[in-house]
PDB file of N, CA and C in Angstrom:
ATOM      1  N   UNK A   1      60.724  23.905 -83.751  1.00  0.00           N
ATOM      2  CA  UNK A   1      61.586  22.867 -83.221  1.00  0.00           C
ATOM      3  C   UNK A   1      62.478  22.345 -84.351  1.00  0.00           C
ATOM      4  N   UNK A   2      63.817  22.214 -84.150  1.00  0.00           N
ATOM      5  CA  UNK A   2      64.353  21.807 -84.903  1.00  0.00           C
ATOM      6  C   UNK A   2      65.048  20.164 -84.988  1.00  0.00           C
ATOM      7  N   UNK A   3      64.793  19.391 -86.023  1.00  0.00           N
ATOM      8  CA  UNK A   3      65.096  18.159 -86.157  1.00  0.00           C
ATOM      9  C   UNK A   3      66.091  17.563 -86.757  1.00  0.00           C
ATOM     10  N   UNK A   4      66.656  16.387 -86.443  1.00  0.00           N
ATOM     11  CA  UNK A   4      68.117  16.133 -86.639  1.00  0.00           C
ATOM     12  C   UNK A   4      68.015  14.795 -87.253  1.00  0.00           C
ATOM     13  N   UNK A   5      68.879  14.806 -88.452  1.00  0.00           N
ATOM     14  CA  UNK A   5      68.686  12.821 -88.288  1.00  0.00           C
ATOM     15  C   UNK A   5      70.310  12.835 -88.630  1.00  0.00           C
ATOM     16  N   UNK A   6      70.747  11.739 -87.774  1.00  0.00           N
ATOM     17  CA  UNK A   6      72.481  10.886 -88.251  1.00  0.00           C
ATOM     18  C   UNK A   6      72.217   9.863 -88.253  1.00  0.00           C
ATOM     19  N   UNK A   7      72.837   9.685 -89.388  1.00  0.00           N
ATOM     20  CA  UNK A   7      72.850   8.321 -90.132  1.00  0.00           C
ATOM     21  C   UNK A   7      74.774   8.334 -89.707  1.00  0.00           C
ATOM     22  N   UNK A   8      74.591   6.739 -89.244  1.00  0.00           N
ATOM     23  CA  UNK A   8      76.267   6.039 -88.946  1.00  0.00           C
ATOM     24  C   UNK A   8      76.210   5.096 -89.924  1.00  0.00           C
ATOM     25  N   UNK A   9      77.130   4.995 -90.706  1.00  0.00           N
ATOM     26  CA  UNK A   9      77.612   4.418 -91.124  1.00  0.00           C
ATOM     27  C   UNK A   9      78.669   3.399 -91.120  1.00  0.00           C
ATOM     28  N   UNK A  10      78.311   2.092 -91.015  1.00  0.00           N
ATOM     29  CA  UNK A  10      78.974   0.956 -90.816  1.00  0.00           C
ATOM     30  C   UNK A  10      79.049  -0.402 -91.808  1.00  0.00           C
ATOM     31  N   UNK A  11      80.280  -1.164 -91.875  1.00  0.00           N
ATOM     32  CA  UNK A  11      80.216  -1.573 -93.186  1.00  0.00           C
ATOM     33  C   UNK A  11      79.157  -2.871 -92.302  1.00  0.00           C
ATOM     34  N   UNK A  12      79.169  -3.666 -93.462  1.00  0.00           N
ATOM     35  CA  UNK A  12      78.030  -4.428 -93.319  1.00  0.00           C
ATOM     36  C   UNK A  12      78.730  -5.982 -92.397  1.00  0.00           C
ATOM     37  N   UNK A  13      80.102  -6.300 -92.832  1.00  0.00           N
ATOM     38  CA  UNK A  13      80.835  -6.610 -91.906  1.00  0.00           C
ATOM     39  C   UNK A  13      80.837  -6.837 -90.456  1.00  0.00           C
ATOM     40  N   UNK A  14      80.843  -5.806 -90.521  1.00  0.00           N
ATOM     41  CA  UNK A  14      80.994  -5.215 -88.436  1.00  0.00           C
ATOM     42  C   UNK A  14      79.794  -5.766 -88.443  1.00  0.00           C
ATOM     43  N   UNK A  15      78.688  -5.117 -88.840  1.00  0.00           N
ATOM     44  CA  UNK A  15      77.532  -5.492 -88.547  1.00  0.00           C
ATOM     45  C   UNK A  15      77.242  -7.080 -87.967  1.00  0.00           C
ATOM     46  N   UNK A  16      77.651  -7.294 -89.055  1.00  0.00           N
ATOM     47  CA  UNK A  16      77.800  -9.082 -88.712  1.00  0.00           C
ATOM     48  C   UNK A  16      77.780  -9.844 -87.379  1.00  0.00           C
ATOM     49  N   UNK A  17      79.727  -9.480 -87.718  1.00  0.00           N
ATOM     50  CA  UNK A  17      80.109  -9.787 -86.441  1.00  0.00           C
ATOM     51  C   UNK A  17      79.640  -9.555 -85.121  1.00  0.00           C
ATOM     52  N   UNK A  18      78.924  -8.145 -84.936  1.00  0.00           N
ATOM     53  CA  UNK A  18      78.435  -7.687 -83.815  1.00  0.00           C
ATOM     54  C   UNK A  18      76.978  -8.821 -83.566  1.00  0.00           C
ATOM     55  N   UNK A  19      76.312  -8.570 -84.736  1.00  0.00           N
ATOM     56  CA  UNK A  19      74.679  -9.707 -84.693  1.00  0.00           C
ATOM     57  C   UNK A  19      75.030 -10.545 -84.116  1.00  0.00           C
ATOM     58  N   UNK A  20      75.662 -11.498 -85.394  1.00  0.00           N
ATOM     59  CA  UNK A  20      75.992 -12.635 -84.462  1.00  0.00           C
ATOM     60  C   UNK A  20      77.128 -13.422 -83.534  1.00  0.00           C
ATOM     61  N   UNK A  21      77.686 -12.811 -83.033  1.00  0.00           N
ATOM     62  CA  UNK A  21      78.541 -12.911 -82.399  1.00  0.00           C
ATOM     63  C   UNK A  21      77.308 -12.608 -80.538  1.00  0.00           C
ATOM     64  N   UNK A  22      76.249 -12.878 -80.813  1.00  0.00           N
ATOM     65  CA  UNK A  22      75.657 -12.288 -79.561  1.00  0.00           C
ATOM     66  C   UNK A  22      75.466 -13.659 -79.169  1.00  0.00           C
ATOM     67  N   UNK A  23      75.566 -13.807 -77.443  1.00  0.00           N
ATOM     68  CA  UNK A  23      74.633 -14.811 -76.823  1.00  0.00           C
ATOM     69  C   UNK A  23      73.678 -14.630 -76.103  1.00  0.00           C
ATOM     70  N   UNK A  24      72.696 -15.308 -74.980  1.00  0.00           N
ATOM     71  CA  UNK A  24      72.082 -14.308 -74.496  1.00  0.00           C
ATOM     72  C   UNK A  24      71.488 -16.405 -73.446  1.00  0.00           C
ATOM     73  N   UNK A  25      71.834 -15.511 -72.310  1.00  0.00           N
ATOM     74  CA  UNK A  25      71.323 -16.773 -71.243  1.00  0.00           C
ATOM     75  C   UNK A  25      69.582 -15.727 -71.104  1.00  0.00           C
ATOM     76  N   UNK A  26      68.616 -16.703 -71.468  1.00  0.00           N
ATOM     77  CA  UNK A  26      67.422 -16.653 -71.912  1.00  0.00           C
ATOM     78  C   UNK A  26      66.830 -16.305 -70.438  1.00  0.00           C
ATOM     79  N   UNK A  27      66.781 -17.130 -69.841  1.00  0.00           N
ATOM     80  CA  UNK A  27      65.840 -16.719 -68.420  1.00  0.00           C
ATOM     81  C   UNK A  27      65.985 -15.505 -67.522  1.00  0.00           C
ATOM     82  N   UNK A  28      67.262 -14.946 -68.028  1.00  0.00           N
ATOM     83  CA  UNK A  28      67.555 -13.381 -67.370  1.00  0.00           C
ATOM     84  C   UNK A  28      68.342 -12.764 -68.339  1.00  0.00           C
ATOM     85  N   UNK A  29      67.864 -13.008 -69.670  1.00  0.00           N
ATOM     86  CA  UNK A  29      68.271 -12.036 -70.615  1.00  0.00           C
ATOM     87  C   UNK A  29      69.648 -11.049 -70.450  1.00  0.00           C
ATOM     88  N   UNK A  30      70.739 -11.778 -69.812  1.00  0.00           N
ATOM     89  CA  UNK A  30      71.799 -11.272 -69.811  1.00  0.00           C
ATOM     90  C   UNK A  30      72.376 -11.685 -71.043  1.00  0.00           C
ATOM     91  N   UNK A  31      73.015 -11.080 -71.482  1.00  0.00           N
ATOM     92  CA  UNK A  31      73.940 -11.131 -72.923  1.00  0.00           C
ATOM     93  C   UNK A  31      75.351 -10.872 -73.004  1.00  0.00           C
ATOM     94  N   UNK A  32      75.684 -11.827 -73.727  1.00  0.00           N
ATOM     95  CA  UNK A  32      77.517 -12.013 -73.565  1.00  0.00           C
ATOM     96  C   UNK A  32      77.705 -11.630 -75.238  1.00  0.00           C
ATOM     97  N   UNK A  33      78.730 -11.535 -75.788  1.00  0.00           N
ATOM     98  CA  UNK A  33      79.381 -11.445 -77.235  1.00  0.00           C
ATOM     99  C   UNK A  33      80.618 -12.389 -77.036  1.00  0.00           C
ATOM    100  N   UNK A  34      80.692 -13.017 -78.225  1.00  0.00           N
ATOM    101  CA  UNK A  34      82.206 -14.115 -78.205  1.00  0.00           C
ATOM    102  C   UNK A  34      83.510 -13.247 -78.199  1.00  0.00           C
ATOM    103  N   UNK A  35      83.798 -12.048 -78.972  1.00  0.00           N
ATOM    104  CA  UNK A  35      84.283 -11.378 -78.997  1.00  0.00           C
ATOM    105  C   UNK A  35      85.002 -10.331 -77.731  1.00  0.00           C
ATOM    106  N   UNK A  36      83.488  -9.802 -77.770  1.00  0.00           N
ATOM    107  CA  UNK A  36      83.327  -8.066 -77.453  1.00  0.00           C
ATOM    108  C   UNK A  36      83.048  -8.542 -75.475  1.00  0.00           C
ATOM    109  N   UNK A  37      82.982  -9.033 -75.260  1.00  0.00           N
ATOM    110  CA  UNK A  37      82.286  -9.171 -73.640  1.00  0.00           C
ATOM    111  C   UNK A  37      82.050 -10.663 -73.407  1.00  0.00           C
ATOM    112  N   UNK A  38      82.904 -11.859 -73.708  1.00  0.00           N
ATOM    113  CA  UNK A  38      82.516 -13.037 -73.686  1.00  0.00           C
ATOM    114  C   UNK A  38      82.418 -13.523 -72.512  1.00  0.00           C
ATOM    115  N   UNK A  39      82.243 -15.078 -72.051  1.00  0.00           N
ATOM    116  CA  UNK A  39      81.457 -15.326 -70.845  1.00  0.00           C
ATOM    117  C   UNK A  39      82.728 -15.993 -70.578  1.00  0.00           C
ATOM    118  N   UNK A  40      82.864 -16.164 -68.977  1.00  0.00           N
ATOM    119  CA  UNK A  40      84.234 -16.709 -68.758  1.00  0.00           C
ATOM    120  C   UNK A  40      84.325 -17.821 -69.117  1.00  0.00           C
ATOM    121  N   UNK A  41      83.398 -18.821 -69.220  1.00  0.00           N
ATOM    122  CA  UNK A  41      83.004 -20.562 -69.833  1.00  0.00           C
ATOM    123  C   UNK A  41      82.402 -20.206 -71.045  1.00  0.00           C
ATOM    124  N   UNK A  42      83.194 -20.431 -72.135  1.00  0.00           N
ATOM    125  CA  UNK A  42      82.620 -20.299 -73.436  1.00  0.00           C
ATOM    126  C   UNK A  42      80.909 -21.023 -73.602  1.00  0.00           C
ATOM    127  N   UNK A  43      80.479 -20.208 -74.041  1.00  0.00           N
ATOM    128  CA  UNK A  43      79.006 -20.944 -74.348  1.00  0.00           C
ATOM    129  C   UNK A  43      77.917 -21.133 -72.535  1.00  0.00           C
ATOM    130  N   UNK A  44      78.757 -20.577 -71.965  1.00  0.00           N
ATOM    131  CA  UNK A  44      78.091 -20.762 -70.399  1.00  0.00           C
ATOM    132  C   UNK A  44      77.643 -19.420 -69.756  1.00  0.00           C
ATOM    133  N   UNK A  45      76.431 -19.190 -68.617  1.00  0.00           N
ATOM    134  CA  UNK A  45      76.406 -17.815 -68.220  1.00  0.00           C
ATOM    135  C   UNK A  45      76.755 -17.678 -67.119  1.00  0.00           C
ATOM    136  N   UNK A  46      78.079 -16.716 -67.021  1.00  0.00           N
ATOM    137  CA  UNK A  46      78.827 -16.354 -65.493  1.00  0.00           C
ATOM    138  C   UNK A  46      78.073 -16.503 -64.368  1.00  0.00           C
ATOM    139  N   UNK A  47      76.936 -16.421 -64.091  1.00  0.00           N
ATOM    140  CA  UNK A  47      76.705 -16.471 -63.335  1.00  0.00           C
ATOM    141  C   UNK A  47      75.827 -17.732 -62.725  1.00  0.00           C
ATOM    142  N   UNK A  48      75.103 -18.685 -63.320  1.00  0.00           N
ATOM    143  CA  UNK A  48      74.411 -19.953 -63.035  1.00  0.00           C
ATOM    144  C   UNK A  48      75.214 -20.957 -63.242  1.00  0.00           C
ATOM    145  N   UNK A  49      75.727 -20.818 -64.807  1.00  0.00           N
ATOM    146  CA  UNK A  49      76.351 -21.758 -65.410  1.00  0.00           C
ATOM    147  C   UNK A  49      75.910 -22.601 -66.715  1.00  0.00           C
ATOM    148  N   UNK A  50      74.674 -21.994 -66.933  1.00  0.00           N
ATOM    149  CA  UNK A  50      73.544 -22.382 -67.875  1.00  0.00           C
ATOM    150  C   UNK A  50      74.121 -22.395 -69.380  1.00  0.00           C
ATOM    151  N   UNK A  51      73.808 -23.111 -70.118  1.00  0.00           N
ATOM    152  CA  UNK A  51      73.765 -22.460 -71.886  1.00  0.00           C
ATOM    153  C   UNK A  51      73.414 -21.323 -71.686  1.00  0.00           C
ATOM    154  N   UNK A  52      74.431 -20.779 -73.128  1.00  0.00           N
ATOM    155  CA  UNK A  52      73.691 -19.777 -73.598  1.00  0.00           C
ATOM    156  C   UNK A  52      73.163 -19.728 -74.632  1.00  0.00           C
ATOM    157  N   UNK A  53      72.275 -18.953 -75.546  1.00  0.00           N
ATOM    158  CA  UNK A  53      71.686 -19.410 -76.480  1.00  0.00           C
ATOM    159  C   UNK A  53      71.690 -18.488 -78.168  1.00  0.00           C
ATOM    160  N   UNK A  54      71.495 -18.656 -79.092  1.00  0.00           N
ATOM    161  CA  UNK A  54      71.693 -17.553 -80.336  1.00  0.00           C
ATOM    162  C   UNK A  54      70.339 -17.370 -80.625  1.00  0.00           C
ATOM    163  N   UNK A  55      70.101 -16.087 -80.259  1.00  0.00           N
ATOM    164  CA  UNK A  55      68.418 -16.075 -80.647  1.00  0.00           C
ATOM    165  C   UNK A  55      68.146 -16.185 -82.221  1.00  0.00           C
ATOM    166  N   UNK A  56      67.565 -16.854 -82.735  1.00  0.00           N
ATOM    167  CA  UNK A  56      66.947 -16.194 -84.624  1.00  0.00           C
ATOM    168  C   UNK A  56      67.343 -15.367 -85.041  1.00  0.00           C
ATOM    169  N   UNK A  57      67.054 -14.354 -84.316  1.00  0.00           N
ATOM    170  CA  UNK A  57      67.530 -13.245 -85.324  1.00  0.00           C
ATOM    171  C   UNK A  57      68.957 -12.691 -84.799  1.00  0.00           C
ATOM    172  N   UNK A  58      69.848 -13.421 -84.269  1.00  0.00           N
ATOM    173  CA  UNK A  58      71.212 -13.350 -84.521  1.00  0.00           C
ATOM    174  C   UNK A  58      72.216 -14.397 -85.045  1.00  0.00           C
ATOM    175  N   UNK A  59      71.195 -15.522 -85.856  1.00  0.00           N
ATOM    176  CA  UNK A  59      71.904 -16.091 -86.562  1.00  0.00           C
ATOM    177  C   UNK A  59      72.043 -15.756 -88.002  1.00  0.00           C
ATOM    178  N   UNK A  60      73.178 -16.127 -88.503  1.00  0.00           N
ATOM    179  CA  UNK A  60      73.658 -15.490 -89.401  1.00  0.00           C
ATOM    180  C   UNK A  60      72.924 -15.353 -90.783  1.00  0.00           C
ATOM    181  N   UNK A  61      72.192 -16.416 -91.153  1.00  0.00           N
ATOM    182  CA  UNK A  61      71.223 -16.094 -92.179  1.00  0.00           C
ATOM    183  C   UNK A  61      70.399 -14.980 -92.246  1.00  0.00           C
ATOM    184  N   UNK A  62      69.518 -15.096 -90.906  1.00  0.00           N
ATOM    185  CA  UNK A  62      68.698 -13.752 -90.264  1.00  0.00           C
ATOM    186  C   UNK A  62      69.662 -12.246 -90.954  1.00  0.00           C
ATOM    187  N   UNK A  63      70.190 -11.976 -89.980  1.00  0.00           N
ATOM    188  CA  UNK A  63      71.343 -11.076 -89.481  1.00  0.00           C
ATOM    189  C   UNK A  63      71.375 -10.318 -90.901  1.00  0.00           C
ATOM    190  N   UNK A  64      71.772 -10.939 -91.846  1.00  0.00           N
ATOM    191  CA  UNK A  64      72.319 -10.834 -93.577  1.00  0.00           C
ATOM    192  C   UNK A  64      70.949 -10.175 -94.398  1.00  0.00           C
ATOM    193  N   UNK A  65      69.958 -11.271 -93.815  1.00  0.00           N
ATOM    194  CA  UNK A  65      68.456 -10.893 -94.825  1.00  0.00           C
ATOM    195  C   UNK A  65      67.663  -9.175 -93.874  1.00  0.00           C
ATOM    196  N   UNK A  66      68.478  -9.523 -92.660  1.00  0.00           N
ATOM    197  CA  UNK A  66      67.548  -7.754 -92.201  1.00  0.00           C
ATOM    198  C   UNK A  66      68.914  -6.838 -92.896  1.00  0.00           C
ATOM    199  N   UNK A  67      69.760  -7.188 -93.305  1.00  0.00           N
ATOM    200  CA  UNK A  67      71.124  -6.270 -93.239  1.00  0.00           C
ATOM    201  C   UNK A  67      70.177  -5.722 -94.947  1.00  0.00           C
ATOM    202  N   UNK A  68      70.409  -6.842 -95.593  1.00  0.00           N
ATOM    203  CA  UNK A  68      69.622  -6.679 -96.978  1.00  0.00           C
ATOM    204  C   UNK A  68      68.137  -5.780 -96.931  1.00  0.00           C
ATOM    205  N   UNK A  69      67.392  -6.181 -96.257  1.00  0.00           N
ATOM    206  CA  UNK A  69      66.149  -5.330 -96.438  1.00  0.00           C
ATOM    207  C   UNK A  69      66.480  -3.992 -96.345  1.00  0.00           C
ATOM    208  N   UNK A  70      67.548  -3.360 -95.070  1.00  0.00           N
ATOM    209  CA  UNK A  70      67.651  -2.114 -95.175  1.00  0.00           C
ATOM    210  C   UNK A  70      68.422  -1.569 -96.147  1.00  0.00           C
ATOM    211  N   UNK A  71      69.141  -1.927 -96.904  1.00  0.00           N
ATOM    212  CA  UNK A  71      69.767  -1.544 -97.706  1.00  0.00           C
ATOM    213  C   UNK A  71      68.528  -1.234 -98.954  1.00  0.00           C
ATOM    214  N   UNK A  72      67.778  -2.289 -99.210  1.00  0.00           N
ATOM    215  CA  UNK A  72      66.592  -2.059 -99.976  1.00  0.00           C
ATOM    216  C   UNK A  72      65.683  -0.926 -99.983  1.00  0.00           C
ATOM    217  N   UNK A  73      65.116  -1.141 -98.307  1.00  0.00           N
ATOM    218  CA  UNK A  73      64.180   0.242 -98.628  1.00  0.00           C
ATOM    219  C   UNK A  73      64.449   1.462 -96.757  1.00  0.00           C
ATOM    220  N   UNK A  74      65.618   1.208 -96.452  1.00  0.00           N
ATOM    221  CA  UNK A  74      65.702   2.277 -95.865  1.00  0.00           C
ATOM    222  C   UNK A  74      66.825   2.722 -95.938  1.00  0.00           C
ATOM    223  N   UNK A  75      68.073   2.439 -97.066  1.00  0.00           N
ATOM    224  CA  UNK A  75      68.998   3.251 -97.164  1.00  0.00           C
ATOM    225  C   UNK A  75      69.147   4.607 -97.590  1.00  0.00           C
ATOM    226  N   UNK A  76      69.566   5.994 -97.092  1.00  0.00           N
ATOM    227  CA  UNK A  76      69.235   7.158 -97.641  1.00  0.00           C
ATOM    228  C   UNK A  76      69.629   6.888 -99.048  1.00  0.00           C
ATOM    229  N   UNK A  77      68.595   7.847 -99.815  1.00  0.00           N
ATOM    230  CA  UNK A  77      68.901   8.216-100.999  1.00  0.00           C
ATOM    231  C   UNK A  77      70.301   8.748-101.597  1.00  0.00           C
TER     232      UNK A  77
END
């Protein structure tokens, strides 16, 4: 059997923006981006009307310190 690995490469940037730039209305885990797919009521979910919320690990401190770990110990050689 033969095995494949791709590695994408993306600057750390994008990354960012994509993390945290996420929202996510919690009780039905639908997810909006401010950007990329935003909600028609900023900060609201299309469909109830509810907050939406930034989970932990898409706030930006988070986001930076997992960006860092992989660079540490799972960036290819």
């Amino acid at each position: 059997m033969n095995r494949f690995l791709l590695e994408i490469a993306v600057d750390d940037e994008v990354l960012m923006e994509r993390v945290t730039g996420r929202r996510v209305h919690i009780p039905t885990n639908r997810t909006y981006h401010t950007k990329f797919n935003p909600p028609k009521v900023e900060g609201r979910d299309d469909i109830t009307g509810e907050p939406l919320e930034i989970r932990e690990q898409d706030e930006p401190s988070f986001a930076k310190e997992r960006i860092d770990e992989y660079h540490k110990y799972e960036e290819p050689w």
